[in-house]
Protein backbone atom coordinates (compact mmCIF):
# COMPACT_ATOMS: atom_id res chain seq x y z
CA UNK A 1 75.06 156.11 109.55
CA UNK A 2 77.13 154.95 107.01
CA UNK A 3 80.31 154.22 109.37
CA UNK A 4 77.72 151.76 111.47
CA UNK A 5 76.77 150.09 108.38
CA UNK A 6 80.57 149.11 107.82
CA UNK A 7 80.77 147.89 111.26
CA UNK A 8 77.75 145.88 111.41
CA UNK A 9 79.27 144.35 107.97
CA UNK A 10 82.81 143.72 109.21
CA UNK A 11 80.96 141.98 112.48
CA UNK A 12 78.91 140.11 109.95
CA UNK A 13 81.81 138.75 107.73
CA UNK A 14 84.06 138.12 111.35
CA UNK A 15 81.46 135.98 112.55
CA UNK A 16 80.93 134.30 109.13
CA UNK A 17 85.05 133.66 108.65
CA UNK A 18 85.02 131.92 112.22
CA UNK A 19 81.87 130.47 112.12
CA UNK A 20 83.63 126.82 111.48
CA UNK A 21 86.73 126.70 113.23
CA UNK A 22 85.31 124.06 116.02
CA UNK A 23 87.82 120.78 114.67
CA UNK A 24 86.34 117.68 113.59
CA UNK A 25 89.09 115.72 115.07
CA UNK A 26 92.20 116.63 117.40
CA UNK A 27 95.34 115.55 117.70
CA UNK A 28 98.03 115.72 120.71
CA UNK A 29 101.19 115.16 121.42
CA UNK A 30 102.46 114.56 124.82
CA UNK A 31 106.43 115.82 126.70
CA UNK A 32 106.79 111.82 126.83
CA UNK A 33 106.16 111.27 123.53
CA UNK A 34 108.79 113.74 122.52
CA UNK A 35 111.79 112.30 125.08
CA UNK A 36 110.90 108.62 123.81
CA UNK A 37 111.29 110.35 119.95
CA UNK A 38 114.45 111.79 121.22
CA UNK A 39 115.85 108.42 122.67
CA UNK A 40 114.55 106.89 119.98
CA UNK A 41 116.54 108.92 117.22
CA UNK A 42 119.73 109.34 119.52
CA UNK A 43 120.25 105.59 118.62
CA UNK A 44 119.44 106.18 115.45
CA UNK A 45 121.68 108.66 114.46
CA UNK A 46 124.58 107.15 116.35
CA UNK A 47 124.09 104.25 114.15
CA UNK A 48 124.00 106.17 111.02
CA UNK A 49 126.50 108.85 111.38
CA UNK A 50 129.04 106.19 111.30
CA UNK A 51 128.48 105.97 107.82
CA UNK A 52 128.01 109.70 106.63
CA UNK A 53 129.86 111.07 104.02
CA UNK A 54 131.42 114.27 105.56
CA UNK A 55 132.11 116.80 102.74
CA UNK A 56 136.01 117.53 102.00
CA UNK A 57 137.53 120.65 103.94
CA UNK A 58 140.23 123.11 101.85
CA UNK A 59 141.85 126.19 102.11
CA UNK A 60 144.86 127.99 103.24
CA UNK A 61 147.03 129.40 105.61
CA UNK A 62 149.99 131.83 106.24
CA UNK A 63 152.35 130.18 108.04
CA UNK A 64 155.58 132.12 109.05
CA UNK A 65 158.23 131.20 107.88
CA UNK A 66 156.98 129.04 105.13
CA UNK A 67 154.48 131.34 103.60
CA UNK A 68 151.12 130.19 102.10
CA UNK A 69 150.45 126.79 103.01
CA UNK A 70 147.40 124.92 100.65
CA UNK A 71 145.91 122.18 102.58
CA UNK A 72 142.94 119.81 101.79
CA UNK A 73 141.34 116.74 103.91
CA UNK A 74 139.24 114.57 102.29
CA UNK A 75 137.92 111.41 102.56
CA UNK A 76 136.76 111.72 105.96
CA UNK A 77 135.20 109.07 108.23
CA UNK A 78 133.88 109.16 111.63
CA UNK A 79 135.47 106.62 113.64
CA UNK A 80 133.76 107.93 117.29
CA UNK A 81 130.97 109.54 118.26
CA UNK A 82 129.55 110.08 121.22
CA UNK A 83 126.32 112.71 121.96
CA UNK A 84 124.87 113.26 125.47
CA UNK A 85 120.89 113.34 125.82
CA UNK A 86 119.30 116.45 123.52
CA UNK A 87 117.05 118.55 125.35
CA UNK A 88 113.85 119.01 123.36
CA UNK A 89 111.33 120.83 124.68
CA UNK A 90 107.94 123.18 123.97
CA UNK A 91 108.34 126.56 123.55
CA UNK A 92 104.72 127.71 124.75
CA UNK A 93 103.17 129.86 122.28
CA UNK A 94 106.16 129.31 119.51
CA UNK A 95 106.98 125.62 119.10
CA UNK A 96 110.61 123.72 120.16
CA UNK A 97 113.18 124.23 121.56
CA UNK A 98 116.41 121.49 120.86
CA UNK A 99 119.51 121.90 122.93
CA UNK A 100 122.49 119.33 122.37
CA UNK A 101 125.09 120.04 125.35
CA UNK A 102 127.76 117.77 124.40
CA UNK A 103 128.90 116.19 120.67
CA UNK A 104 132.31 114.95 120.41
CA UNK A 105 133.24 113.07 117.08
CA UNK A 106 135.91 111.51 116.36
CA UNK A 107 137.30 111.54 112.44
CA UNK A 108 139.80 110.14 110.21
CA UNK A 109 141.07 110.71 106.85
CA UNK A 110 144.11 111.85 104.32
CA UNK A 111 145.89 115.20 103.85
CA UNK A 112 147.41 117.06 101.25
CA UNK A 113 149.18 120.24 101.58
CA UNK A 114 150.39 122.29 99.00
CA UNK A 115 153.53 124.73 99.62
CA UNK A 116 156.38 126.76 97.18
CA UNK A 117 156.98 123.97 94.51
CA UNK A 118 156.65 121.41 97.13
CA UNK A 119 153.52 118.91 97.71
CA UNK A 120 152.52 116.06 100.63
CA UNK A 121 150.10 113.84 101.71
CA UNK A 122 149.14 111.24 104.55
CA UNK A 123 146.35 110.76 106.68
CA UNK A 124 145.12 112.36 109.72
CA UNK A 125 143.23 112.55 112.79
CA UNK A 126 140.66 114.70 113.64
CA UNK A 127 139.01 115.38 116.81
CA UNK A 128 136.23 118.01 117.71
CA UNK A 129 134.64 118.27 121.37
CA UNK A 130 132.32 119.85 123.50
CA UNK A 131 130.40 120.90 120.21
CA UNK A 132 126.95 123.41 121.65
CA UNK A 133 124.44 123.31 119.44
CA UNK A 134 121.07 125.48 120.48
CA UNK A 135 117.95 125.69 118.02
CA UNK A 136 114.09 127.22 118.42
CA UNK A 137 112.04 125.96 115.84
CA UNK A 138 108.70 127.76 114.83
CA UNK A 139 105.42 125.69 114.63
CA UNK A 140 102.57 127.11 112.96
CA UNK A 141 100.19 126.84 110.30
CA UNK A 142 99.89 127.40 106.29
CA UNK A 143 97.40 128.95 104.55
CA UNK A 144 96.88 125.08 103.01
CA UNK A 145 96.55 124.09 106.32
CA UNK A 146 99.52 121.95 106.39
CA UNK A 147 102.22 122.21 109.34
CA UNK A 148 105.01 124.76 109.25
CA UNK A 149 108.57 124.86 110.49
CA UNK A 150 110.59 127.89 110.22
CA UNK A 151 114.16 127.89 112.24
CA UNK A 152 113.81 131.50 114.12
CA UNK A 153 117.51 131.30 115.90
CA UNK A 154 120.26 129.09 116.19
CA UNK A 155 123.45 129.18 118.02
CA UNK A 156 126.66 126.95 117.87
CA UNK A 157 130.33 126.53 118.85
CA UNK A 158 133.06 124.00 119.04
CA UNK A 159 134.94 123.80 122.31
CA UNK A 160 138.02 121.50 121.72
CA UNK A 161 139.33 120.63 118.24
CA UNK A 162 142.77 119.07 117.62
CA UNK A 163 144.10 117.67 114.31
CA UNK A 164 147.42 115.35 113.96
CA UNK A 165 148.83 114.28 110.84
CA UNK A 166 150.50 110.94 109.98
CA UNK A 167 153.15 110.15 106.88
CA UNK A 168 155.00 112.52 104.99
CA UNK A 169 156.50 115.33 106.51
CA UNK A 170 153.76 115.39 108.98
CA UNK A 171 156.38 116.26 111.90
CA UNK A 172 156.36 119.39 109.87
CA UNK A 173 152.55 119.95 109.48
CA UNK A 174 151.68 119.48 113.38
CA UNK A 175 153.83 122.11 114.01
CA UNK A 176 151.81 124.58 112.94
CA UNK A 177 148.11 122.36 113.15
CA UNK A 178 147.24 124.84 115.63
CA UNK A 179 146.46 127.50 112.56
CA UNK A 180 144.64 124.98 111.30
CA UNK A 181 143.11 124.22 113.70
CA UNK A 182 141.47 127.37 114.19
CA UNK A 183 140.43 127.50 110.50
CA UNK A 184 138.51 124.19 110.71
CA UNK A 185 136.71 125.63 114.11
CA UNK A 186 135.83 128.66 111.87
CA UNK A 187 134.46 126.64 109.28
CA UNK A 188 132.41 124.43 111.35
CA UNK A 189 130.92 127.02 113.46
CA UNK A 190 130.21 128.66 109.80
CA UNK A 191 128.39 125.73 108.84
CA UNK A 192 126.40 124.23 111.80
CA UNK A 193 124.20 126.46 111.99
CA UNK A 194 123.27 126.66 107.84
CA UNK A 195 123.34 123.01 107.90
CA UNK A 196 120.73 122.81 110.56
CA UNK A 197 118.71 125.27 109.10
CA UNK A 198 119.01 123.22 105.56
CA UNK A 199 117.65 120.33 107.56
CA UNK A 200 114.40 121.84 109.02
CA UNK A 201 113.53 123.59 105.64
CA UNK A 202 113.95 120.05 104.16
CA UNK A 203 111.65 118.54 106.27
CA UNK A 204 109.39 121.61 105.93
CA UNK A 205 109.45 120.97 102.18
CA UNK A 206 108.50 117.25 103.02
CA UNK A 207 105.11 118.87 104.73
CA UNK A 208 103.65 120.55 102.04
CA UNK A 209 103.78 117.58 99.90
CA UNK A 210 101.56 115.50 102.96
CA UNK A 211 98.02 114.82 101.57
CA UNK A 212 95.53 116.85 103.61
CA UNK A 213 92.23 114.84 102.02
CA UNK A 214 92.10 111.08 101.47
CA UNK A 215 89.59 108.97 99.34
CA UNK A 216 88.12 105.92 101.01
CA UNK A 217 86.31 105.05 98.22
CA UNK A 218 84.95 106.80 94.91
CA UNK A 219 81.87 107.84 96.86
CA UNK A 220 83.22 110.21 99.89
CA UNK A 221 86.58 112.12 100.51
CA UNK A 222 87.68 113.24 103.82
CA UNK A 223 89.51 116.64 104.53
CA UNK A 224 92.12 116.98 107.44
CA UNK A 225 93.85 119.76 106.97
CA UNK A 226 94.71 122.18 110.30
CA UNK A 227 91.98 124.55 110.60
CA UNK A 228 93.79 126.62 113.79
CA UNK A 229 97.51 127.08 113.93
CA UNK A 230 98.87 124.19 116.39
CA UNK A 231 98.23 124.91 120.40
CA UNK A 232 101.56 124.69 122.00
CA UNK A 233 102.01 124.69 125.31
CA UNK A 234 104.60 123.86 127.95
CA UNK A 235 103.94 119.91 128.16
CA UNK A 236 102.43 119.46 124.53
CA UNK A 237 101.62 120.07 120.98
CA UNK A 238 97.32 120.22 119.85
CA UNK A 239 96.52 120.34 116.67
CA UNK A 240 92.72 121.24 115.55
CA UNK A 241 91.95 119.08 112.34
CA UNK A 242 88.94 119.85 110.45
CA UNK A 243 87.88 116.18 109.96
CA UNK A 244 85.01 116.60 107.58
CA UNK A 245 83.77 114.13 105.04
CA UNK A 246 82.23 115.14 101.86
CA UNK A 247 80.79 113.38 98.74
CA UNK A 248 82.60 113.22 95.65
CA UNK A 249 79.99 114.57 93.60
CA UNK A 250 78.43 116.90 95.42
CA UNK A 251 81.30 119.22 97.79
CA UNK A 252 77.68 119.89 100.30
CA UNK A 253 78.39 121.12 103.56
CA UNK A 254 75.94 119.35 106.32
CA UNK A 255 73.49 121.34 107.97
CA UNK A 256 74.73 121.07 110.84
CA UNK A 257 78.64 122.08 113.05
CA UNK A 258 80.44 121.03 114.95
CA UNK A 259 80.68 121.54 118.65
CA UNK A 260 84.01 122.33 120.18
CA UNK A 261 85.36 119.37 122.39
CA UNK A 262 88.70 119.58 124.66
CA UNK A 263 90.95 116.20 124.89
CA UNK A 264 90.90 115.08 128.40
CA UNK A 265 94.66 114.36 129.12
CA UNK A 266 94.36 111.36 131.49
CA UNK A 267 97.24 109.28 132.47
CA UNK A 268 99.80 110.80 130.70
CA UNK A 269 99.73 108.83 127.61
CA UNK A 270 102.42 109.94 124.46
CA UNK A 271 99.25 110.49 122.16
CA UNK A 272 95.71 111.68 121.91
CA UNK A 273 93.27 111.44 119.33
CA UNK A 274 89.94 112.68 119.26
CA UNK A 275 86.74 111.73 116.66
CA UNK A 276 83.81 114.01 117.33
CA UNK A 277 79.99 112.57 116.44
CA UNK A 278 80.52 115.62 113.62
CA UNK A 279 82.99 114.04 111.64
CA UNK A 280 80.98 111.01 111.91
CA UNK A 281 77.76 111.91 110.98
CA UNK A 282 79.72 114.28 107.70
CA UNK A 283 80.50 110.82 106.70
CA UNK A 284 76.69 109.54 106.93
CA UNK A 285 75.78 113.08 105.00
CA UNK A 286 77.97 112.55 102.89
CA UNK A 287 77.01 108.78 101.97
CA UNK A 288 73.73 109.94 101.43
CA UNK A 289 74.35 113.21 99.42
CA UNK A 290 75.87 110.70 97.26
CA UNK A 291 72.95 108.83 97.15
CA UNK A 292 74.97 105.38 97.90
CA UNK A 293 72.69 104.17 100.80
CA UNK A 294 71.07 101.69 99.09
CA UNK A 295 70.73 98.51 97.90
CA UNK A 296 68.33 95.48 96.89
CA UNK A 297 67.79 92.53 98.66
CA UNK A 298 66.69 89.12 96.97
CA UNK A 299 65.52 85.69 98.27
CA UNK A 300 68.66 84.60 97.71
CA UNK A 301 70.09 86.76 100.15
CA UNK A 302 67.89 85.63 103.20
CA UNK A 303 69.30 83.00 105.39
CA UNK A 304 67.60 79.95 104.20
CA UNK A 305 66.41 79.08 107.57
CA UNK A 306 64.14 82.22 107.69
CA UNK A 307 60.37 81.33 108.03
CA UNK A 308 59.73 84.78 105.49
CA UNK A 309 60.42 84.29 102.22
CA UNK A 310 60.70 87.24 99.56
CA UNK A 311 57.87 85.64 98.10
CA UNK A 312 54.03 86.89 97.62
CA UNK A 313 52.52 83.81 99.29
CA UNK A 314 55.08 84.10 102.44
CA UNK A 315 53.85 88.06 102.75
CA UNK A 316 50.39 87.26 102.46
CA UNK A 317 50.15 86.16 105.84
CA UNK A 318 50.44 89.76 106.31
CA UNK A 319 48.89 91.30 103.18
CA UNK A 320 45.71 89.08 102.15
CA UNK A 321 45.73 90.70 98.68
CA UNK A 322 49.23 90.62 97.64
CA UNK A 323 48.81 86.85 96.49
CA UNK A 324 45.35 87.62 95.23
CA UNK A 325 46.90 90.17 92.88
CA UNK A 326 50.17 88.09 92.46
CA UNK A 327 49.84 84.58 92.91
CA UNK A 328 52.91 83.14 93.36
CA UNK A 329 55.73 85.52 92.89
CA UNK A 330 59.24 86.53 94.02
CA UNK A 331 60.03 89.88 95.50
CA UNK A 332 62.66 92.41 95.72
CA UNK A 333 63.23 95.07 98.16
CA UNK A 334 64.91 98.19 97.73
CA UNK A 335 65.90 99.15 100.73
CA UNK A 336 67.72 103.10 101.17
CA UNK A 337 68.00 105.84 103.54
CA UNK A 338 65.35 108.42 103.11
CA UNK A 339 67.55 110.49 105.49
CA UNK A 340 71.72 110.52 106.69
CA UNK A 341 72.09 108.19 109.77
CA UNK A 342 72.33 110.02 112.76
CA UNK A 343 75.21 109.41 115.86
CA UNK A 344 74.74 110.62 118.99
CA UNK A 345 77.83 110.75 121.60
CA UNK A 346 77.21 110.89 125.32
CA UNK A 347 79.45 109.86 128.10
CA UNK A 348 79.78 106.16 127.84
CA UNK A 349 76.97 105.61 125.04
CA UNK A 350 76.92 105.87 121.69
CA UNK A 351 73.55 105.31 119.68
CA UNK A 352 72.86 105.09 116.17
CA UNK A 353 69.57 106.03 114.54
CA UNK A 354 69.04 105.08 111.26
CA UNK A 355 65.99 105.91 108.92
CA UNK A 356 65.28 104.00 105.85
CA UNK A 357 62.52 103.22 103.49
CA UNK A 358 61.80 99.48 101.92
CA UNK A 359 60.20 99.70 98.95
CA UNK A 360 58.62 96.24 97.85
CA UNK A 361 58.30 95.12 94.27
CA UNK A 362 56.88 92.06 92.76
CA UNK A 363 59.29 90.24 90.17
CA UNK A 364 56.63 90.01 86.99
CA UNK A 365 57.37 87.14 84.99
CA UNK A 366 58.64 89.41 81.85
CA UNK A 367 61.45 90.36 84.79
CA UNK A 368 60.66 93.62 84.86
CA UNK A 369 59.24 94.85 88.75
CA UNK A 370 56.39 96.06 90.01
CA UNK A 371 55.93 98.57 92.54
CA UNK A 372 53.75 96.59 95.83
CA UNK A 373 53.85 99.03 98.55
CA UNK A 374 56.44 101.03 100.69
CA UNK A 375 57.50 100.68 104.49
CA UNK A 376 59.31 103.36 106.63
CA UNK A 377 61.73 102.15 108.78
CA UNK A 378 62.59 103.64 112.15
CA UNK A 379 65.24 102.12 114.11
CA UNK A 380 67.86 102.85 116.74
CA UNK A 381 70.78 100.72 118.33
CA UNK A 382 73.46 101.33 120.99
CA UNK A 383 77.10 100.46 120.17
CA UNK A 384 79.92 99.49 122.35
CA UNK A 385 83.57 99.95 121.71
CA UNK A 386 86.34 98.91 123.31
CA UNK A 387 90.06 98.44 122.66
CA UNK A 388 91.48 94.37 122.83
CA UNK A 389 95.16 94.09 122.35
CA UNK A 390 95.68 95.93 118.91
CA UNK A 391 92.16 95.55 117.69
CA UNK A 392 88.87 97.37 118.16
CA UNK A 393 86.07 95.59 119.38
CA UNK A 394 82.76 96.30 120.11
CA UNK A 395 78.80 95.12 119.74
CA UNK A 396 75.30 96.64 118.57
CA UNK A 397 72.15 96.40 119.86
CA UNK A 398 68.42 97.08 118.60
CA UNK A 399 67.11 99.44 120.70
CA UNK A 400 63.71 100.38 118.67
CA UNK A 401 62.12 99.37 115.49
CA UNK A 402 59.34 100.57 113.72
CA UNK A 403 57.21 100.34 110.60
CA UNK A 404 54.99 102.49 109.02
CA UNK A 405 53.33 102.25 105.82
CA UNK A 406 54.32 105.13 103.37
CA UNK A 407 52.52 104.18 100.00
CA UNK A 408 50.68 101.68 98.54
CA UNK A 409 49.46 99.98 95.22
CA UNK A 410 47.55 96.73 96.81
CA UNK A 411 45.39 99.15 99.19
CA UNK A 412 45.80 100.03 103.43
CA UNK A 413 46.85 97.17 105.55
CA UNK A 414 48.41 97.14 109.08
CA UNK A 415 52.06 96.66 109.82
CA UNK A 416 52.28 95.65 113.30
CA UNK A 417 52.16 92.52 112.83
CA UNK A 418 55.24 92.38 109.76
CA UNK A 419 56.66 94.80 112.53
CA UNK A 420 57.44 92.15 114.96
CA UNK A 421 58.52 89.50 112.54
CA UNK A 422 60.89 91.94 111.12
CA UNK A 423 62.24 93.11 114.80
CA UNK A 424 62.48 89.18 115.47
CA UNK A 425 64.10 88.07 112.27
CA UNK A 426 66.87 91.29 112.77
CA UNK A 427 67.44 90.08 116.44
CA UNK A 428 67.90 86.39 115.77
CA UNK A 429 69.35 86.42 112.47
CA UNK A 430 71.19 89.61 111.33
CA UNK A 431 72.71 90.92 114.76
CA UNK A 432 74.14 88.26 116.10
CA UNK A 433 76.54 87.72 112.84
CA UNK A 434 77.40 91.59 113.22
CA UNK A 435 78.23 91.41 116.47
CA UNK A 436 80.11 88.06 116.20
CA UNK A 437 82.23 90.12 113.50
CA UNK A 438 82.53 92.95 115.68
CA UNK A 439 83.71 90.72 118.88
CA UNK A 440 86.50 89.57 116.21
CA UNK A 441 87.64 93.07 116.09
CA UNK A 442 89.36 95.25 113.73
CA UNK A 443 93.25 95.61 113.50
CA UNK A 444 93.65 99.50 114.41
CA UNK A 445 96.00 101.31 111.61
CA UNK A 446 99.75 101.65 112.93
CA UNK A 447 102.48 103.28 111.03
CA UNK A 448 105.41 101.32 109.95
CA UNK A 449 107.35 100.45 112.47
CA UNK A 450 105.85 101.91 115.25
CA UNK A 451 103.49 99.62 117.70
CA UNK A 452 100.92 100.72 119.75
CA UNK A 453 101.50 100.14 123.65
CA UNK A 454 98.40 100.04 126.12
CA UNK A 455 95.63 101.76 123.55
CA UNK A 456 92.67 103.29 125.57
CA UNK A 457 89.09 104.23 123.94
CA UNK A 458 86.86 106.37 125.73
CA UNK A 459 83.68 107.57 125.00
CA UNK A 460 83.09 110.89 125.85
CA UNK A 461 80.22 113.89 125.85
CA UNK A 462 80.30 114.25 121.91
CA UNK A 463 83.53 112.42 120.80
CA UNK A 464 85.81 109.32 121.02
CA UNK A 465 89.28 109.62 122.38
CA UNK A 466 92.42 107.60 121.73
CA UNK A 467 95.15 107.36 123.76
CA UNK A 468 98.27 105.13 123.41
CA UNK A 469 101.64 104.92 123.96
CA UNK A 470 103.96 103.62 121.03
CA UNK A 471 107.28 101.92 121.14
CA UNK A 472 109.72 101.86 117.84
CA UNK A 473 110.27 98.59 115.92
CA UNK A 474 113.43 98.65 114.43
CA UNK A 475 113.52 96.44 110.70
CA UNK A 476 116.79 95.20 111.82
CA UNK A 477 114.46 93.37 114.94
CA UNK A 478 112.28 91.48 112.46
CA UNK A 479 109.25 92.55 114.19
């Protein structure tokens, strides 16, 4: 009996560990986005090898008859280089693999060889071909849930390497640059390899120091770290993001999860980006656990060409006794959510429903407010998005409105009449400046130097997707 205890427990605490790994958000990246990368940095790195240092070679050789021969090059420049096409491609279930078939490089610099009592110099020409360089490259997953990289094998060799030597008693020294040869192939099949694997762990270090939360403001934060090791598969790279917004103060999870959602790839775009209606409405949960939704609204604040003032005589067309008790006075409204705002995401529709409270004071004329009456506030709209150029668009519309009374000091009265103004006054006044802002658009984020070709929205059963392609901006262009 005890055994079947422990199981039911270790079923329990499974299903409680897993319970949240549906993402918030998703990322993907497509075969095409990796061969434009590759393209991309092949021209960059022909550009900047030309100017790498190349760290100064030294050692020795026996050279019969002369004996121990001390050599050192230094100063070394590449003067040619010339790299066919790497091969980079998912390794399904692992992560990359990078194949370079062909690297020939060209090099110049100056000699010095040591020998007996006897010492030269001059300058040289190096030349190394048909260099093979293979690499896999783990993908996963920390327990931060940042990316890894781990190098898990690497192979390399140099086909062709010649040296000549210029000045001095170089006639001498290419006699026997064949041993020398062969020392310089050792050392740079000794290195290529280490160097590599220096590279990835660099840019592994780099990755744990990316932010995996980010503050949009003092109320809310937003966590995105990886909450499943990547999906990697022959043609692409998914990454499950947990895309959950919280409030400063209060780290509350909603009570509700989020539903699991696959990125339709469509297209064949470089990248994908999904935003489910969880992450959205963690934001609205977590506005309201901070207990931000709110605000007052003055007269001030009403378009002057309203017919309703925030006045007692302009409400006592609806409320006979306000005036009777106030003659004459301004109001204030404190208008906040009495619960989050709620998104729903279907197939080509997206609704908001928002639910609110106004509570009506009267401005005494010591300042200080009394409380009138309050109003619940019902109301649903459906949204449009779309992508313009590099800008998303969209509109809103008022679907339903409704008012209810909730409390009152100045005794019962109806609201269906107040209901209609207020639906009116929202229509004509307030929407039509939202969705003139909206129709403007808003630039969409892009990283530095990279522009977004083609974007695509799409609204989907319970998320958005994004898909673009991007094209590289080099500084140098001015763009």
């Amino acid at each position: 009996m005890r055994k079947l205890w422990q199981v039911v427990f270790l079923i329990s605490l499974i299903s409680t560990i897993t319970s949240g790994t549906n993402p918030g958000m998703k990322g993907l990246v497509t075969q095409r986005a990796i061969d434009y990368a590759i393209q991309v940095g092949k021209d960059i790195a022909q550009r900047e090898l030309q100017s790498l240092d190349i760290p100064d070679v030294s050692g020795s050789a026996s050279i019969d008859p002369i004996g121990n021969v001390y050599y050192e090059l230094q100063g070394m420049r590449i003067t040619s280089f010339s790299l066919s096409d790497p091969v980079v491609l998912f390794d399904e279930g692992v992560g990359m693999q990078i194949g370079i078939d062909v690297l020939d490089i060209e090099t110049s610099g100056y000699w010095h060889v040591k020998y007996l009592f006897i010492s030269d110099s001059g300058s040289f020409d190096l030349m190394a071909k048909n260099i093979v360089l293979s690499v896999v490259v783990q993908i996963g997953m920390d327990s931060t849930g940042r990316l890894s990289l781990a190098c898990v094998s690497c192979d390399s060799s140099v086909g062709d390497l010649g040296i000549t030597f210029h000045g001095g008693a170089s006639w001498l020294y290419n006699l026997f640059s064949g041993t020398i040869d062969q020392r310089i192939r050792e050392e740079l099949d000794r290195k290529l390899c280490p160097t590599v694997n220096e590279k990835i762990n660099d840019f592994e270090s780099q990755l744990q120091r990316m932010k995996v939360t980010f503050q949009l403001d003092p109320a809310v934060v937003l966590e995105f770290p990886l909450i499943n090791p990547p999906l990697i598969q022959n043609t692409s790279l998914e990454l499950d993001i947990k895309g959950e917004w919280y409030s400063t103060a209060h780290h509350q999870e909603p009570p509700f999860t989020p539903c699991p959602f696959k990125l339709p790839v469509e297209n064949n775009f470089m990248l994908y980006f999904g935003l489910s209606a969880f992450s959205v409405n963690s934001a609205a949960f977590a506005y309201f656990s901070a207990g931000v939704l709110k605000f007052y609204v003055t007269d001030e604040m009403v378009p002057k060409s309203s017919p309703i003032r925030l006045t007692t005589n302009s409400f006592g067309m609806f409320i006979p006794e306000l005036p009777k008790r106030y003659p004459n006075m301004s109001m204030q409204i404190l208008l906040l959510a009495r619960e989050p705002p709620l998104t729903k995401v279907q197939a080509d529709n997206i609704t908001e429903s928002v639910f609110g409270i106004a509570k009506m004071f009267v401005v005494l004329p010591n300042k200080t407010l009394a409380p009138a009456f309050a109003l619940e506030i019902n109301s649903s709209f459906k949204i449009d998005l779309s992508v313009s150029g590099q800008k998303l668009c969209g509109s809103i519309q008022l679907t339903s409105f409704n008012l209810s009374l909730s409390s009152s000091e100045i005794g019962p009265f109806q609201t269906t009449s107040m209901e209609k103004i207020f639906r009116l006054g929202l229509q004509i006044a307030v929407l039509p400046k939202v969705n003139e802002k909206l129709k403007s658009g808003f630039p969409i984020p892009e990283f530095k130097g990279i522009a977004l070709v083609n974007p695509l929205l799409r609204v989907n059963q319970g998320f958005l997707m994004f898909a673009t392609d991007v094209k590289y901006q080099s500084q140098s262009a001015g763009e």
